[in-house]
N, C-alpha and C. Protein backbone atom coordinates (compact mmCIF):
# COMPACT_ATOMS: atom_id res chain seq x y z
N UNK A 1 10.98 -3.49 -8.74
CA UNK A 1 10.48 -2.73 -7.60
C UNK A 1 11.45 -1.63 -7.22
N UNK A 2 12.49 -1.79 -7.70
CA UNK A 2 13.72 -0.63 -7.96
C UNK A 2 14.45 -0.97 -5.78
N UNK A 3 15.43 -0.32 -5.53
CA UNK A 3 16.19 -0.41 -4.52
C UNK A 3 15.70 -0.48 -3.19
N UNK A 4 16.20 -1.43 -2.66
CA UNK A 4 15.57 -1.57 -1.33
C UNK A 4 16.76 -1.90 -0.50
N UNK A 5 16.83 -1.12 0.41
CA UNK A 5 18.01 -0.73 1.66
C UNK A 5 17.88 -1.34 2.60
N UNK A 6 18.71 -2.24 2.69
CA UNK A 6 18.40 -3.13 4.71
C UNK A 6 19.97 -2.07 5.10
N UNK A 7 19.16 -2.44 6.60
CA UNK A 7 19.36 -1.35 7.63
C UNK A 7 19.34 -2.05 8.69
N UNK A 8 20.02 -2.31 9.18
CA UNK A 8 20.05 -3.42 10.62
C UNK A 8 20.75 -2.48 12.25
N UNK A 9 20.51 -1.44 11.80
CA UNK A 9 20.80 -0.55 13.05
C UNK A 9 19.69 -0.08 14.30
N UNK A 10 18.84 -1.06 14.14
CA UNK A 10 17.79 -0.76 15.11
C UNK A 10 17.30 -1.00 16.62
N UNK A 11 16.98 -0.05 17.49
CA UNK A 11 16.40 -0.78 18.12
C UNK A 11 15.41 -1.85 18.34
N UNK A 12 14.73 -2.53 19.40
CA UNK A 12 14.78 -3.54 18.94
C UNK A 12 12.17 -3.21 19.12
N UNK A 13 11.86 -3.69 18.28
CA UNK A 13 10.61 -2.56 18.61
C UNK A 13 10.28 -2.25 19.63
N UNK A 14 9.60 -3.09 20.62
CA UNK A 14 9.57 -3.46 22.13
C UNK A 14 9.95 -1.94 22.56
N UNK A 15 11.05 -1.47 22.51
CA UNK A 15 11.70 -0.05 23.15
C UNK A 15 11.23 0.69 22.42
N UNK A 16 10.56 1.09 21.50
CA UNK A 16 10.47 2.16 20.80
C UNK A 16 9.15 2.98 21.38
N UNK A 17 9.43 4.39 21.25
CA UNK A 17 7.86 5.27 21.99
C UNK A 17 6.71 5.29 21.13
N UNK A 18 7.56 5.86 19.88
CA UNK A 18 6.04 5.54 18.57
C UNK A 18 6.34 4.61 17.55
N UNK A 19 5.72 3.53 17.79
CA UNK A 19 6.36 2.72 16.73
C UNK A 19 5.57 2.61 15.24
N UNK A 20 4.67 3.43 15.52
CA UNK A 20 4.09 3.63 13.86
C UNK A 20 4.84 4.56 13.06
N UNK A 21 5.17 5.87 14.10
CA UNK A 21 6.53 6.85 13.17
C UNK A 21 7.55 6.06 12.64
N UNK A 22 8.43 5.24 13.62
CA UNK A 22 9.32 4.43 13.50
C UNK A 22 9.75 3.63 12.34
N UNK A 23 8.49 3.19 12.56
CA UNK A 23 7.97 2.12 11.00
C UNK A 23 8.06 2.74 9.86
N UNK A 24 7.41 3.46 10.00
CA UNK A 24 7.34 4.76 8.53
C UNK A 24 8.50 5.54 8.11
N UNK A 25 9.08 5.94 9.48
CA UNK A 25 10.50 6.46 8.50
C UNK A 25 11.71 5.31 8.29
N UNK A 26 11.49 4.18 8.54
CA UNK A 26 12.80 3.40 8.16
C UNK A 26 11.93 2.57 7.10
N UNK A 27 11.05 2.66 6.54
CA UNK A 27 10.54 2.42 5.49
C UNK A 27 10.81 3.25 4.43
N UNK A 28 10.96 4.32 4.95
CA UNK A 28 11.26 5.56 3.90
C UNK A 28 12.47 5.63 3.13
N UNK A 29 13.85 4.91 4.13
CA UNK A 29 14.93 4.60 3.99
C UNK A 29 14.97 3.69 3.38
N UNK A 30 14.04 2.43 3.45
CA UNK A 30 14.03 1.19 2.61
C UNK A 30 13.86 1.39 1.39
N UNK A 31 12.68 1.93 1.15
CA UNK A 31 11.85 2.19 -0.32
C UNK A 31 11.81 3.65 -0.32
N UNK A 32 12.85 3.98 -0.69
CA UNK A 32 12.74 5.60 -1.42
C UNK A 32 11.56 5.36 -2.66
N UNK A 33 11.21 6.63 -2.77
CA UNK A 33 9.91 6.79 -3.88
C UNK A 33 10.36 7.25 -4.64
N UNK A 34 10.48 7.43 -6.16
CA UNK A 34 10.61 7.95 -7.12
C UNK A 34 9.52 8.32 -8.28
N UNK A 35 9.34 9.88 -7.93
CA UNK A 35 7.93 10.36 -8.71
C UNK A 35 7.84 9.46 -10.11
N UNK A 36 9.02 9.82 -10.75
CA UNK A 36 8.85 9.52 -12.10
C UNK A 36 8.59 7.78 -12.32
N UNK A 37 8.11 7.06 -10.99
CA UNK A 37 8.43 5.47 -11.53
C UNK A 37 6.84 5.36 -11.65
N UNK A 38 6.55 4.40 -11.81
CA UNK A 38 5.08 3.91 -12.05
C UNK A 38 4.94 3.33 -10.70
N UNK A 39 3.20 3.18 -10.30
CA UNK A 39 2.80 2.78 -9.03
C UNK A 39 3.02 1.41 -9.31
N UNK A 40 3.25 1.09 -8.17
CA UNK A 40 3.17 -0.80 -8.41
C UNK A 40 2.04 -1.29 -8.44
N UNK A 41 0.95 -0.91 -8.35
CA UNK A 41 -0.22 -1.43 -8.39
C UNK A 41 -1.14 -1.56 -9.90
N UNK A 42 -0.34 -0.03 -10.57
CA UNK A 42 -0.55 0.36 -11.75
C UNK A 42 -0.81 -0.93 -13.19
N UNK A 43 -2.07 -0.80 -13.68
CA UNK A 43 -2.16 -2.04 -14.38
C UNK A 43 -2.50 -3.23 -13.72
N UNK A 44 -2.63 -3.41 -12.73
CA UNK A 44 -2.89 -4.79 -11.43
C UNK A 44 -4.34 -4.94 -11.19
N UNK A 45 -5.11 -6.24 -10.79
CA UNK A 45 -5.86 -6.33 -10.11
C UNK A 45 -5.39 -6.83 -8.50
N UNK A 46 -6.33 -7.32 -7.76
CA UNK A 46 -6.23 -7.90 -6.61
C UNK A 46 -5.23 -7.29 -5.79
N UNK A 47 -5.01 -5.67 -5.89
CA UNK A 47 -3.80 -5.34 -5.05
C UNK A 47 -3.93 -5.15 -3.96
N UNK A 48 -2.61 -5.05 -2.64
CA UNK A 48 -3.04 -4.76 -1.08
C UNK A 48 -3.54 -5.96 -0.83
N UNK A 49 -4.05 -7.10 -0.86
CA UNK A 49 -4.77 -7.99 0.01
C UNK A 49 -5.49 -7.33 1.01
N UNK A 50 -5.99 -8.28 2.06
CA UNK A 50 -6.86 -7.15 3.01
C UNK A 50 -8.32 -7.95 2.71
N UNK A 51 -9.30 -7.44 3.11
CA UNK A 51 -10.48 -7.60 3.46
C UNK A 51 -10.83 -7.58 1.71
N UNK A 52 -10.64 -6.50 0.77
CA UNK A 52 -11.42 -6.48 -0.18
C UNK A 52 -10.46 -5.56 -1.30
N UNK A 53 -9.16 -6.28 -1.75
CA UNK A 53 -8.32 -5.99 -2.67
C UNK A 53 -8.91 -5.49 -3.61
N UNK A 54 -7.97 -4.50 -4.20
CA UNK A 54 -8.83 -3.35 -5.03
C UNK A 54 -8.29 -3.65 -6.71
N UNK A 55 -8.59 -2.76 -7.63
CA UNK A 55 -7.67 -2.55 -8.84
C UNK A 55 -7.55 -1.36 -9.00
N UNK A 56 -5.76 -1.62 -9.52
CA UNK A 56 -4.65 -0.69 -9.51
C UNK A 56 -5.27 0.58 -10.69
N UNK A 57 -4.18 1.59 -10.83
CA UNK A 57 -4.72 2.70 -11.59
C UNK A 57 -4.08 2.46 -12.89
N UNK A 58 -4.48 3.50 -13.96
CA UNK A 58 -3.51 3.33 -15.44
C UNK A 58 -2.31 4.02 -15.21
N UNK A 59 -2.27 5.23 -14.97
CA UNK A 59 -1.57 5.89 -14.68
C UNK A 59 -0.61 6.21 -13.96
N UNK A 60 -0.81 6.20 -12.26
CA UNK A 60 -0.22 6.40 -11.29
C UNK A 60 1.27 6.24 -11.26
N UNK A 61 1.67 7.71 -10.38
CA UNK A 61 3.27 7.56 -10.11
C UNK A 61 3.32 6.85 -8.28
N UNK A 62 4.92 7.08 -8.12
CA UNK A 62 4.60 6.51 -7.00
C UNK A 62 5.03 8.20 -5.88
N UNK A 63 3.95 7.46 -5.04
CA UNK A 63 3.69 8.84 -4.28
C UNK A 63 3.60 8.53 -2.68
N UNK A 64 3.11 7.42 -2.50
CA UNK A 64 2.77 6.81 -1.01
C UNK A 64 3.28 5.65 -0.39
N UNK A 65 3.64 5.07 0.55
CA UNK A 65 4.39 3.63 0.68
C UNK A 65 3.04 3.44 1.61
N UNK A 66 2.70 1.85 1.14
CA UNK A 66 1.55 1.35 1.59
C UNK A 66 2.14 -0.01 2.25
N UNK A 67 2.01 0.15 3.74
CA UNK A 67 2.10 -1.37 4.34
C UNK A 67 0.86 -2.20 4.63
N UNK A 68 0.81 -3.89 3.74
CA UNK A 68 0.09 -4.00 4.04
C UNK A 68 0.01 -5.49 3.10
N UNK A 69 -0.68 -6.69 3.30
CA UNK A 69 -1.87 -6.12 4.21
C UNK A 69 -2.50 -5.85 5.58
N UNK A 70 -1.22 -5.95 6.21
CA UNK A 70 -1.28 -6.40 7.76
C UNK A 70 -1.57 -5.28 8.28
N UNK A 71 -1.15 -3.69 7.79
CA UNK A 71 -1.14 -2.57 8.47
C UNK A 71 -0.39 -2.22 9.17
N UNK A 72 0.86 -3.20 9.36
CA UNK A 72 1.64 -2.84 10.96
C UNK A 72 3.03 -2.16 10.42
N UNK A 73 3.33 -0.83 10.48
CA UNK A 73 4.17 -0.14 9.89
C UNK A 73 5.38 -0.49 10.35
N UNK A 74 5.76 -1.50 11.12
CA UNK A 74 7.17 -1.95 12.02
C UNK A 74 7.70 -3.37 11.15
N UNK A 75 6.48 -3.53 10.18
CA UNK A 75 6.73 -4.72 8.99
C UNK A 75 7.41 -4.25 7.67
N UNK A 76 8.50 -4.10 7.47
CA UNK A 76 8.73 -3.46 6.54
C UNK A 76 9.37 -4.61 5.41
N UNK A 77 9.13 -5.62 5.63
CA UNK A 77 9.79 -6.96 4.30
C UNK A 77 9.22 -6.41 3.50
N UNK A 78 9.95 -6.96 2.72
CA UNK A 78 9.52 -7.25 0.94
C UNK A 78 8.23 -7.67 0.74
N UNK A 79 7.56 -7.36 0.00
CA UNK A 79 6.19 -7.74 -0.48
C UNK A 79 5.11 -7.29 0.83
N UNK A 80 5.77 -6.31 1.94
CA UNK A 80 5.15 -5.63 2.71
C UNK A 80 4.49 -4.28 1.88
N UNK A 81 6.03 -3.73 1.88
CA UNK A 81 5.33 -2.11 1.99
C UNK A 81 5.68 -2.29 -0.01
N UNK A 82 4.72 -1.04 0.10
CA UNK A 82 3.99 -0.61 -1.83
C UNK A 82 4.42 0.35 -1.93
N UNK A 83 4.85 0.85 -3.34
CA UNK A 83 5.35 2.17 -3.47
C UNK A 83 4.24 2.33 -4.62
N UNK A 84 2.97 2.99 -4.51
CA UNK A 84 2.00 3.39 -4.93
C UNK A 84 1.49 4.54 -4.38
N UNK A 85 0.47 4.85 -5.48
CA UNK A 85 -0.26 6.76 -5.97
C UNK A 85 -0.86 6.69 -4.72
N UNK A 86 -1.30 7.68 -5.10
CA UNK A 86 -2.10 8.36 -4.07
C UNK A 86 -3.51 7.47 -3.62
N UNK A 87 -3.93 7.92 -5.34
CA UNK A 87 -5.42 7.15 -5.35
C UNK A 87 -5.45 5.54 -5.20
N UNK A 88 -4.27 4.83 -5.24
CA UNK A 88 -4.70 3.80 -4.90
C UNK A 88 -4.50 3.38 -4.16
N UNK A 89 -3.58 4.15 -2.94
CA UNK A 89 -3.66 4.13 -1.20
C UNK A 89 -5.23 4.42 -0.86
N UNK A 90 -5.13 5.47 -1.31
CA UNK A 90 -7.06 6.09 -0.38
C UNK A 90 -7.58 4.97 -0.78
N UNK A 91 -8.00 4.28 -2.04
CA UNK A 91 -8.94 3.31 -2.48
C UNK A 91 -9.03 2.16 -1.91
N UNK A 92 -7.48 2.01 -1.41
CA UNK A 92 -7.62 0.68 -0.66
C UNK A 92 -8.06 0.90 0.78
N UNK A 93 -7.51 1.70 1.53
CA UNK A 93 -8.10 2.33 2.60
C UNK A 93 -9.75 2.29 2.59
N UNK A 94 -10.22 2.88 1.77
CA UNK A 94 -11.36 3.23 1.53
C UNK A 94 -12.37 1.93 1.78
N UNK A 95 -11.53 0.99 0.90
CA UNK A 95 -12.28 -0.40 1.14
C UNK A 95 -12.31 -1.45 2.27
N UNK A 96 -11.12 -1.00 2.73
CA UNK A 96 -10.45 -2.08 3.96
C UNK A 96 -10.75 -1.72 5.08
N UNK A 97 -10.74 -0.11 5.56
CA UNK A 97 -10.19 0.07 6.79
C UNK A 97 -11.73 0.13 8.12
N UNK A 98 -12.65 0.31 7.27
CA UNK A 98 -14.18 0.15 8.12
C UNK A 98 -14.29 -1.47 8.68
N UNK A 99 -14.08 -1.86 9.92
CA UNK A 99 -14.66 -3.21 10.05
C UNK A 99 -13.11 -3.73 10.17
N UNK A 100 -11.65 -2.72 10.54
CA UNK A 100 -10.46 -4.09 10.28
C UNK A 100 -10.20 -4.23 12.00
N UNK A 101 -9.83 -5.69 12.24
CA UNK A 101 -9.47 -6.38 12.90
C UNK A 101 -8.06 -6.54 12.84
N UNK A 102 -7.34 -6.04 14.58
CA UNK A 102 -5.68 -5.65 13.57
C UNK A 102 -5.75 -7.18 14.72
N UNK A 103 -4.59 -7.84 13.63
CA UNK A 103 -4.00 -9.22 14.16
C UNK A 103 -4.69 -9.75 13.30
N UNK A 104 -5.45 -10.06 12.92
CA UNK A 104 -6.59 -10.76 12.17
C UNK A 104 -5.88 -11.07 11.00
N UNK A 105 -6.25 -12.48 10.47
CA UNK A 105 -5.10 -12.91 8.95
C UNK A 105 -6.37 -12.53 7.95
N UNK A 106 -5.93 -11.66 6.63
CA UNK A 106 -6.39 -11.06 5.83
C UNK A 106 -5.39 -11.65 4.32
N UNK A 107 -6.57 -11.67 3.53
CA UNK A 107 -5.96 -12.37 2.09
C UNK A 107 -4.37 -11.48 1.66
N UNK A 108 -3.95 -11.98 1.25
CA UNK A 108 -2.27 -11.52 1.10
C UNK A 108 -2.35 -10.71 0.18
N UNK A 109 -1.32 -9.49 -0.16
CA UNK A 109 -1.43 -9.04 -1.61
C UNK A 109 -0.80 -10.19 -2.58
N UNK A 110 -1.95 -10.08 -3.74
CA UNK A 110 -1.19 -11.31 -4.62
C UNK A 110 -1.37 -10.43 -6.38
N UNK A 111 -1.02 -9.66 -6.68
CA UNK A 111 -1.61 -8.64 -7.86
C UNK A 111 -1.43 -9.41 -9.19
N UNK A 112 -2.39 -9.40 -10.30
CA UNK A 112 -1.75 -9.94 -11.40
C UNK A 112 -2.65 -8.83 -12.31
N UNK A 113 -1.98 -9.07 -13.31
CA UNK A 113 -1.89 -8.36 -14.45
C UNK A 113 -3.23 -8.21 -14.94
N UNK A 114 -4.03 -7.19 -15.44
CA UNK A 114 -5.37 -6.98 -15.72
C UNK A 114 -5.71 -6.22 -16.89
N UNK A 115 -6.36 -6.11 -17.51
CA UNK A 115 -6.33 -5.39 -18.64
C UNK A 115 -7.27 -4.01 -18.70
N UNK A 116 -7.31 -3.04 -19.74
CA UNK A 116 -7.57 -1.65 -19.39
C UNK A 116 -9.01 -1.30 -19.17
N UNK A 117 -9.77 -2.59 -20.10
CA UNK A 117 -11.21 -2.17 -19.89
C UNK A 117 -11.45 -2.64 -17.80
N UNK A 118 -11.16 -3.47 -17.62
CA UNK A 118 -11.24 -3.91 -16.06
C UNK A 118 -10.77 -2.75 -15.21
N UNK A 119 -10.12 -2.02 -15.92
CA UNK A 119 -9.38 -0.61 -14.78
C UNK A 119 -10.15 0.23 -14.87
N UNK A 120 -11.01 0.70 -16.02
CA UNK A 120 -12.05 1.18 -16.45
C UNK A 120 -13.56 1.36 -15.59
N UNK A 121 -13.69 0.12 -15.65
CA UNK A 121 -15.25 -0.13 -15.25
C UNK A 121 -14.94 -0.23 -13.76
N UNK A 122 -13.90 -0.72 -13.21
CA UNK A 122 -13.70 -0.04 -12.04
C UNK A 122 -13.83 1.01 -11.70
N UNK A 123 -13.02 2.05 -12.17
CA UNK A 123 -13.11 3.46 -12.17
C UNK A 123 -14.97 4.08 -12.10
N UNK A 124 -15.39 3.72 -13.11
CA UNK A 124 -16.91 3.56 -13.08
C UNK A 124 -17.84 3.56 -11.60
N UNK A 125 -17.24 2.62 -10.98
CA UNK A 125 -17.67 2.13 -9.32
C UNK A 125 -17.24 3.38 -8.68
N UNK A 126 -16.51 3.88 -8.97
CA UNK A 126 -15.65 4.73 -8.24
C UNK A 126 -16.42 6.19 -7.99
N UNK A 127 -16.99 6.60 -9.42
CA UNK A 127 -17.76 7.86 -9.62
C UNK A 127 -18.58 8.21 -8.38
N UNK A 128 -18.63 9.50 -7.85
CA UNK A 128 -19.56 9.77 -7.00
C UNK A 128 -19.33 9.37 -5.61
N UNK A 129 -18.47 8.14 -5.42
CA UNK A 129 -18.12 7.72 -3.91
C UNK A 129 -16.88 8.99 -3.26
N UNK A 130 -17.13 8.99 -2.27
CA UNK A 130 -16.06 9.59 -1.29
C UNK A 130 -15.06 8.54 -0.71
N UNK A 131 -14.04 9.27 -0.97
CA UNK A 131 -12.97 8.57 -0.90
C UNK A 131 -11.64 9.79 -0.15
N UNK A 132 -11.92 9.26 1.38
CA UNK A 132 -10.95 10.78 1.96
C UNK A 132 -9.54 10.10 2.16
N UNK A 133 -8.68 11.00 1.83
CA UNK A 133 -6.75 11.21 2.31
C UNK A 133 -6.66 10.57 3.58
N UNK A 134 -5.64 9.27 3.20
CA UNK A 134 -5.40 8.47 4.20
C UNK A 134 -3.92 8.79 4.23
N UNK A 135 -3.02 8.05 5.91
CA UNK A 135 -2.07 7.97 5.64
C UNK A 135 -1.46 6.80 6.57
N UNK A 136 -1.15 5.81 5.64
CA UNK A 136 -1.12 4.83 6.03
C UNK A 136 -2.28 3.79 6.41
């Protein structure tokens, strides 16, 4: 999953004014992104947990840090936040975020290994749907 930075200089959340910025940039500090790495989702099924875990891309670099499946950007553990593409932030978004219940316990991310025709015929599903730029 490459370097991950603890940082114990924080206030404590409770005090904070925006705590979704908050979240997001000391996540940023945690999990630096590196274009050239592969998405973590990349090659995966069942990624993100959530309402309706998606499958990962062939390709993808990493481009987006995805917390989740809880959504709460002030969660920044391990096996929280994703260093994944683009498209497979929106996708999961896409699937999850109509109908979410925040607090609500949602299936965990649990990803395993999938093979290319399954990334495929996914992709397939995909054709023709709208799928708009999320963040976070």
């Amino acid at each position: 999953m490459g370097p991950v930075r603890e940082i114990n200089t924080y206030k404590s959340d409770n005090a904070l004014r925006d705590q979704q910025s908050t979240g997001r940039k000391r996540a940023a500090e945690m999990y630096p992104l590196d274009e050239d790495a592969d998405c973590e989702w990349q090659g995966k099924k069942n990624n993100g947990g959530g309402k309706s875990p998606i499958v990962g891309c062939l390709e993808g670099k990493q481009q987006a840090r995805h917390h989740g499946p809880d959504k709460n950007t002030l969660n920044n553990d391990y096996g929280n936040v994703h260093r994944i593409c683009h498209q497979c932030h929106n996708r999961w978004h896409a699937r999850n975020d109509d109908g979410y219940v925040w607090g609500s316990v949602y299936d965990p991310h649990s990803p395993v290994v999938t093979d290319k025709q399954t990334i495929l015929l996914d992709e397939l599903n995909w054709i023709g749907k709208k799928v708009k730029n999320v963040r976070d």
